[in-house]
C-alpha atoms as a PDB file:
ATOM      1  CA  UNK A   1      41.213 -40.482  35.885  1.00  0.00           C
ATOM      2  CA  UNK A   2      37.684 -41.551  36.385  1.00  0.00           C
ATOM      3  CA  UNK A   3      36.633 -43.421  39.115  1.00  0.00           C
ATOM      4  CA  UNK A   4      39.155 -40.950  41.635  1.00  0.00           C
ATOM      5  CA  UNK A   5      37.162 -39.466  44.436  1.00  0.00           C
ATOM      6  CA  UNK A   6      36.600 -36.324  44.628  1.00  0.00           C
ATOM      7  CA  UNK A   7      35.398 -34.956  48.078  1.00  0.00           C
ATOM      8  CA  UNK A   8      32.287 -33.070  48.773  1.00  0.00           C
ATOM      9  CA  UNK A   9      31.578 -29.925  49.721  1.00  0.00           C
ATOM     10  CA  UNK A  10      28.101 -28.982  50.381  1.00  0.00           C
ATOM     11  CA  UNK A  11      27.313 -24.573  50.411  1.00  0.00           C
ATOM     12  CA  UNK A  12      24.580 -24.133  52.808  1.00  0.00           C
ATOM     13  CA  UNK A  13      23.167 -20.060  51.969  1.00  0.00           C
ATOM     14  CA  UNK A  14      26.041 -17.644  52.351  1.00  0.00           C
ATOM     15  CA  UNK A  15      27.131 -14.044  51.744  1.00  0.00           C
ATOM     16  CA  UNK A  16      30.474 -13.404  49.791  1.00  0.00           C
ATOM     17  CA  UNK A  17      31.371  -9.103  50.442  1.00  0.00           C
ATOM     18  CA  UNK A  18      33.439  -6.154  49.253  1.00  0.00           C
ATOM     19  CA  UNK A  19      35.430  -4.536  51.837  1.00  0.00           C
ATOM     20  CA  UNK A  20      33.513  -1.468  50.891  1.00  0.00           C
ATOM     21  CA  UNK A  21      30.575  -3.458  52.039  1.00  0.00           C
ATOM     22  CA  UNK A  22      31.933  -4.738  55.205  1.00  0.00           C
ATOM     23  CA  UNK A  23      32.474  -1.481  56.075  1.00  0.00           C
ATOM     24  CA  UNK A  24      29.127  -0.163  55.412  1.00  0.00           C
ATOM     25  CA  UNK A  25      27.989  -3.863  57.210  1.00  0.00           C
ATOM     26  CA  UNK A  26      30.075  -3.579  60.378  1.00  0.00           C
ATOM     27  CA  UNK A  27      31.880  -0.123  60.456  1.00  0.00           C
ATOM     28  CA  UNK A  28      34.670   1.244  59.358  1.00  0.00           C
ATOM     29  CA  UNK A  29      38.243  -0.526  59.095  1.00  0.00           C
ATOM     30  CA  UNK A  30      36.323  -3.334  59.528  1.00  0.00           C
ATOM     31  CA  UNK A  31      38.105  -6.990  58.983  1.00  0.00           C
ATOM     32  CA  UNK A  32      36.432  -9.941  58.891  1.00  0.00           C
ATOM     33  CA  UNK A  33      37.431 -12.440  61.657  1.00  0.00           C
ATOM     34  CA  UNK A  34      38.114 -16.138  60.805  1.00  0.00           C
ATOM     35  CA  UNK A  35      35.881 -18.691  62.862  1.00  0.00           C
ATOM     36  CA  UNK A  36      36.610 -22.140  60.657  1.00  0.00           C
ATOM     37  CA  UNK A  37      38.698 -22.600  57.539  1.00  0.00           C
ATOM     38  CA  UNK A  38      36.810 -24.211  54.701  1.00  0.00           C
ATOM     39  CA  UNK A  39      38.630 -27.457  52.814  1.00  0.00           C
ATOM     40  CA  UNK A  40      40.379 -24.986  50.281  1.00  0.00           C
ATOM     41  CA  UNK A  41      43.492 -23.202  51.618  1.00  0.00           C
ATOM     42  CA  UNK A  42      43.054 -19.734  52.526  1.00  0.00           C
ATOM     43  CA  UNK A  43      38.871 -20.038  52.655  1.00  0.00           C
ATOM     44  CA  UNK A  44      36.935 -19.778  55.628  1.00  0.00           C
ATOM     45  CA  UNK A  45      33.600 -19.335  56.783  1.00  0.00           C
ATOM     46  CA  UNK A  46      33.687 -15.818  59.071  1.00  0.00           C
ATOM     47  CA  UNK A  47      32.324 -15.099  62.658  1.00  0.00           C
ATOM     48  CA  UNK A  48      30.442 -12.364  60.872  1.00  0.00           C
ATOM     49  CA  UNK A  49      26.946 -13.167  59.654  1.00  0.00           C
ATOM     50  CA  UNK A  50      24.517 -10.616  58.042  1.00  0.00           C
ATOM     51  CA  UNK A  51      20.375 -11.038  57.566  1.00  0.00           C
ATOM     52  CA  UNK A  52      19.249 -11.419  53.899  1.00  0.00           C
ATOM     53  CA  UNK A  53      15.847  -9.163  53.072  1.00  0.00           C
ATOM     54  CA  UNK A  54      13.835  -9.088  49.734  1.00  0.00           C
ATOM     55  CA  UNK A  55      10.109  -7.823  49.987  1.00  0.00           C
ATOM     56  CA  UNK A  56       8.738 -11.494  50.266  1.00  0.00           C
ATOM     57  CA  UNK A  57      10.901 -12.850  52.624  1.00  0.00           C
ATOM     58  CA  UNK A  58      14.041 -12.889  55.111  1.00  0.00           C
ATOM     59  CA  UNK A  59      17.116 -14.955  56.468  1.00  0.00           C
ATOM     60  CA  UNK A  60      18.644 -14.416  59.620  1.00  0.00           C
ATOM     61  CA  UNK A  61      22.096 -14.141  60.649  1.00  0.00           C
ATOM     62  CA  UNK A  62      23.320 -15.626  56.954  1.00  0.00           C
ATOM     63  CA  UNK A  63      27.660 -16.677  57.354  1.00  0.00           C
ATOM     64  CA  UNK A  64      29.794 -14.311  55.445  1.00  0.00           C
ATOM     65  CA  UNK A  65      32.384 -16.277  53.808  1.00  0.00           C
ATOM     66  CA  UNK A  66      35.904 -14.714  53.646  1.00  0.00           C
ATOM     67  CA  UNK A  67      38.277 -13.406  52.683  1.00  0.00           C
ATOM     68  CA  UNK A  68      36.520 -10.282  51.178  1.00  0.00           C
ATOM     69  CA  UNK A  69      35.795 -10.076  46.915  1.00  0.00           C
ATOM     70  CA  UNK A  70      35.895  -7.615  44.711  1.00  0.00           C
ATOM     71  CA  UNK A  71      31.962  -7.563  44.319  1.00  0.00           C
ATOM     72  CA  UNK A  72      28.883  -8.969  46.814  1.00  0.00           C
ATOM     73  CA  UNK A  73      26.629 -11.780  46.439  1.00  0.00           C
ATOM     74  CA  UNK A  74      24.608 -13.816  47.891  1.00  0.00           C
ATOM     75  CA  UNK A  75      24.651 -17.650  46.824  1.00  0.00           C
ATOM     76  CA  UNK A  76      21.247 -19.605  47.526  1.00  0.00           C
ATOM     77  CA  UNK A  77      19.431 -23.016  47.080  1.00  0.00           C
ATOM     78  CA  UNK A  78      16.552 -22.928  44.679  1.00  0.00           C
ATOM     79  CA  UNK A  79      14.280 -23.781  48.597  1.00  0.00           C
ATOM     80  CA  UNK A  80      16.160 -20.839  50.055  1.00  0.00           C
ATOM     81  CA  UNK A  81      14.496 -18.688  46.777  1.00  0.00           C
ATOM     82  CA  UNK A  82      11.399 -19.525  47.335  1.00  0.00           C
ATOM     83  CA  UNK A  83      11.395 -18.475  51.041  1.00  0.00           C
ATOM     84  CA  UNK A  84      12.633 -15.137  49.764  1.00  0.00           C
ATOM     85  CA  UNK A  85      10.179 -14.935  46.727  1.00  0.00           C
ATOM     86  CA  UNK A  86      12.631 -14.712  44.325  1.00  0.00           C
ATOM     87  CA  UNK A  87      13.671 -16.611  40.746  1.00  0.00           C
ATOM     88  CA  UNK A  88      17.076 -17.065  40.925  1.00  0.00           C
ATOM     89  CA  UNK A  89      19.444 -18.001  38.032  1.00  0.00           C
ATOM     90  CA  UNK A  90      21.618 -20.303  38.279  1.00  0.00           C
ATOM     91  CA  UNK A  91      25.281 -19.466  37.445  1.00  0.00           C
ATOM     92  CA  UNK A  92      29.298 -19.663  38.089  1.00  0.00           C
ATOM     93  CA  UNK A  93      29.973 -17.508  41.058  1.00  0.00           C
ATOM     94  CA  UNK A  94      30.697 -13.963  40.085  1.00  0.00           C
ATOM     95  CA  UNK A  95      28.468 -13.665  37.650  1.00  0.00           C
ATOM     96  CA  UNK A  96      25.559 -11.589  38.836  1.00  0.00           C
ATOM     97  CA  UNK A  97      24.502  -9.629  35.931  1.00  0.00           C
ATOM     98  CA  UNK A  98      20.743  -9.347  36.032  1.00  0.00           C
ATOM     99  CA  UNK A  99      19.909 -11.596  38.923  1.00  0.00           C
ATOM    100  CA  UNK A 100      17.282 -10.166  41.570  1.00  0.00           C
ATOM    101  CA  UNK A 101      18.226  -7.699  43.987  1.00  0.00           C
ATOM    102  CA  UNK A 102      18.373  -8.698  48.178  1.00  0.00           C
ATOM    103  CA  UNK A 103      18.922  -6.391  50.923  1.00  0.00           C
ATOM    104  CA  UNK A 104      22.387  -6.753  53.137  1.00  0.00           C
ATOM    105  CA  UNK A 105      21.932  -6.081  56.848  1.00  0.00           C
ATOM    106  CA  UNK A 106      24.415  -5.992  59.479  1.00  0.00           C
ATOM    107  CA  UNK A 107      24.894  -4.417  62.611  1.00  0.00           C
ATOM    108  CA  UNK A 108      26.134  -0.918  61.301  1.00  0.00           C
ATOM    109  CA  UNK A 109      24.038  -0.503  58.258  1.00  0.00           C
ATOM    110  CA  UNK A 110      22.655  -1.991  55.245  1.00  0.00           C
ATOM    111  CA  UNK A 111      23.434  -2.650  51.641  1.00  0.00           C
ATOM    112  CA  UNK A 112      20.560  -2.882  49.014  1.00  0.00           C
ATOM    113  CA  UNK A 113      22.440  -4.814  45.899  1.00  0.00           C
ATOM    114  CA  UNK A 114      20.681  -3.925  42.939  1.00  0.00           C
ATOM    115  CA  UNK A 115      21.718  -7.503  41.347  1.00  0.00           C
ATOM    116  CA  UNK A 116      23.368 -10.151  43.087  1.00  0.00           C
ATOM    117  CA  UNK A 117      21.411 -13.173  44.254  1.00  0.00           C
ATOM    118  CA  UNK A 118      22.073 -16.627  42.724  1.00  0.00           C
ATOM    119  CA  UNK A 119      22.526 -20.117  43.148  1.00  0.00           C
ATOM    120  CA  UNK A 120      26.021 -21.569  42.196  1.00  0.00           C
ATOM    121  CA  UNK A 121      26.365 -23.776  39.244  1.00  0.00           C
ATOM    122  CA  UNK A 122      27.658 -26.944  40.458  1.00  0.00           C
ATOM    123  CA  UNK A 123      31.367 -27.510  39.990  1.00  0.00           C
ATOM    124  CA  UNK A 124      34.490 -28.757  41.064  1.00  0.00           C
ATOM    125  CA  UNK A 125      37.130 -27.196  42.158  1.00  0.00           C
ATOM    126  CA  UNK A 126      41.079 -28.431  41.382  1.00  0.00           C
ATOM    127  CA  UNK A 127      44.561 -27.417  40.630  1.00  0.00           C
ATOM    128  CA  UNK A 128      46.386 -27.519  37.252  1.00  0.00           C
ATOM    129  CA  UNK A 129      48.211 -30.612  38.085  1.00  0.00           C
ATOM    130  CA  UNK A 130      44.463 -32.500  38.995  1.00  0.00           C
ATOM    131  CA  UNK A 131      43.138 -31.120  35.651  1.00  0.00           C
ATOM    132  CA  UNK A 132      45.927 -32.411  33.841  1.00  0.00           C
ATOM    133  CA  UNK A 133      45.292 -35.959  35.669  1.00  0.00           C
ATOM    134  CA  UNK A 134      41.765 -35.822  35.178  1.00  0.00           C
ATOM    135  CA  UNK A 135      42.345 -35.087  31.576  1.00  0.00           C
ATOM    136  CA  UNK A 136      39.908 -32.122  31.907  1.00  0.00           C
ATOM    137  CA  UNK A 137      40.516 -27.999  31.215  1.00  0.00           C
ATOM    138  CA  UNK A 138      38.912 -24.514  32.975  1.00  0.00           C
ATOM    139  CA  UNK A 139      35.404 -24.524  32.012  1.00  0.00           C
ATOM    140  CA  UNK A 140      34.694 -28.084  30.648  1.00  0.00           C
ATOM    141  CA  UNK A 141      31.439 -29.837  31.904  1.00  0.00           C
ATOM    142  CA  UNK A 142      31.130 -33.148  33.480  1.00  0.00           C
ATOM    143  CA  UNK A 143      29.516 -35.855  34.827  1.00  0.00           C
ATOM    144  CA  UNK A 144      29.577 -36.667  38.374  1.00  0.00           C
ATOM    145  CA  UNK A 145      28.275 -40.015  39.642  1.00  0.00           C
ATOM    146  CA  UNK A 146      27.433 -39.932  43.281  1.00  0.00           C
ATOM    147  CA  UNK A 147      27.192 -42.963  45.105  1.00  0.00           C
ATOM    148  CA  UNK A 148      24.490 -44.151  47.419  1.00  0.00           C
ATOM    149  CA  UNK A 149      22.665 -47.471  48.662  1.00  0.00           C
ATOM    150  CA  UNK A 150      19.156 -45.205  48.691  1.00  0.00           C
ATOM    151  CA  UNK A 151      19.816 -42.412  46.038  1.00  0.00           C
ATOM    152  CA  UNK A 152      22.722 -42.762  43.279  1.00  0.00           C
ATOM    153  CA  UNK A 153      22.888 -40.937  40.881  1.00  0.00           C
ATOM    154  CA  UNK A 154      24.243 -38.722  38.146  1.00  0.00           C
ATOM    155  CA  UNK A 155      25.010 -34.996  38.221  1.00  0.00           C
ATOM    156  CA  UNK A 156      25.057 -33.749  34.856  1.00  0.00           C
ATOM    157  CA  UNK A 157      26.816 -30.260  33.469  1.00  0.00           C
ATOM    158  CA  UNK A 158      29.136 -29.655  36.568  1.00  0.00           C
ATOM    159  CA  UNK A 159      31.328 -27.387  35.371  1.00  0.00           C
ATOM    160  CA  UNK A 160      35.208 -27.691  36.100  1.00  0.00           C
ATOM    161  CA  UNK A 161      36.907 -24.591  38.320  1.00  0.00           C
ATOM    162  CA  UNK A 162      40.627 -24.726  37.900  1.00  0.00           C
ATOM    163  CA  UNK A 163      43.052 -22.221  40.137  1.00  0.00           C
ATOM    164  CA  UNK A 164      46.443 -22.962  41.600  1.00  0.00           C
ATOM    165  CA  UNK A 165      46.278 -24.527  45.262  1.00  0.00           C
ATOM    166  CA  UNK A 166      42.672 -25.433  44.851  1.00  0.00           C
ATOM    167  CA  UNK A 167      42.232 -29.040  46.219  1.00  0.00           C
ATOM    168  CA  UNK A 168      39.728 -31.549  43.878  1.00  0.00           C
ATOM    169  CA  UNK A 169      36.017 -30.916  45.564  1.00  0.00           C
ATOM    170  CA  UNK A 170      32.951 -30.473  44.343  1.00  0.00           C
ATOM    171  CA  UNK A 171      30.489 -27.800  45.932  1.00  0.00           C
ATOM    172  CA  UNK A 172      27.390 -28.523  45.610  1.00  0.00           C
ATOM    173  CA  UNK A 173      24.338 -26.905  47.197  1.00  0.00           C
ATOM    174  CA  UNK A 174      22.040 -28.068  49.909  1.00  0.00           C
ATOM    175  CA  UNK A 175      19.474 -29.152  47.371  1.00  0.00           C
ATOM    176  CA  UNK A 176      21.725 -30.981  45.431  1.00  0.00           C
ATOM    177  CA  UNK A 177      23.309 -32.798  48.391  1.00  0.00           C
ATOM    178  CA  UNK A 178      20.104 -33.555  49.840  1.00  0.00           C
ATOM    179  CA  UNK A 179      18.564 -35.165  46.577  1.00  0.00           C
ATOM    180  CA  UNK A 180      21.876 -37.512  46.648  1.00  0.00           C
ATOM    181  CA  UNK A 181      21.682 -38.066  50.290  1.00  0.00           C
ATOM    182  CA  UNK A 182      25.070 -36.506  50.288  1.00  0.00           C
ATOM    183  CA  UNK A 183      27.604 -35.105  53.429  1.00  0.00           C
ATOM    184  CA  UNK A 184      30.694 -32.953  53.238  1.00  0.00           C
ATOM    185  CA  UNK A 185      33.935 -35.392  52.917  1.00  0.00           C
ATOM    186  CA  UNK A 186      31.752 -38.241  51.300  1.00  0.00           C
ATOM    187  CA  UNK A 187      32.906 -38.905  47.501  1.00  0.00           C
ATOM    188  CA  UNK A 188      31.533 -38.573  44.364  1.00  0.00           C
ATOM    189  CA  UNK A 189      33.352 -39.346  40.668  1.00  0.00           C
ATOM    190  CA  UNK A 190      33.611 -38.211  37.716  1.00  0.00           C
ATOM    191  CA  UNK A 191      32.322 -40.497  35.239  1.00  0.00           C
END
């Protein structure tokens, strides 16, 4: 189905916890507390927000989005690395295995995560009846051609995300969206 838009979703820096975390974060029993829900069902970003801290740099008050994961970690822009003085690698979220370590700090304590910085491959997220549309599978690679009177152009190796529910958007980072002059809810195809 090329030539369908897909909608954009732009990730600005954010925090993805444990509960074990949370706990450690904001106390204990902690839950976190919904403040807007995100364009997939049952997403949102949280009223909760924690600082980021590496030995070359810091973010402030950095959105934690819910609900909680299994494991923490901290999703970038390549910009937002350099503030912090760290090389990042760039990979699916989840995947954390030897990426630098960043310090977690809420109002009840900290977390030092040995591994777990990164910036997000690009991808798209859809449903098993889109994929079947789109004629593409869980883990394929595409091309995206984003639109733009000033600054078209091609995204190249964005990686297809499929999970019952999910609703066709790509998420893109802050770097990305900026070099395409892109918003959240513009559209973008796959080409």
């Amino acid at each position: 189905m090329p030539g369908k838009p897909i909608r954009v979703g732009i990730s600005a820096r954010h925090v993805h916890v444990s509960q074990e975390h949370l706990e450690i974060l904001y106390g204990a029993g902690h839950k976190l507390t919904p403040m807007k829900d995100l364009y997939q069902d049952g997403y949102y970003a949280a009223e909760e927000t924690v600082d980021l801290a590496t030995p070359k740099g810091a973010f402030k008050k950095v959105r934690i989005l819910g609900p909680v994961r299994k494991a923490s970690q901290v999703e970038i822009s390549r910009s937002d690395a350099v503030k912090l003085g760290v090389a990042i690698p760039v990979r699916e979220s989840g995947d954390i295995k030897g990426s630098p370590p960043v310090t977690l700090v809420g109002p009840c304590g900290s977390v030092d995560l040995h591994e777990g910085i990164i910036a997000a491959w690009r991808h798209i997220h859809m449903d098993p009846a889109d994929a079947a549309a789109f004629g593409v599978s869980d883990g394929d690679f595409v091309r995206v051609r984003c639109p733009s009177d000033e600054r078209a152009l091609v995204f190249e190796n964005v990686i297809i995300r499929i999970f019952a529910g999910w609703k066709p958007e790509i998420h893109l980072d802050t770097d990305e969206a900026n070099a395409a002059m892109l918003n959240n809810g513009d559209s973008v195809e796959i080409v």
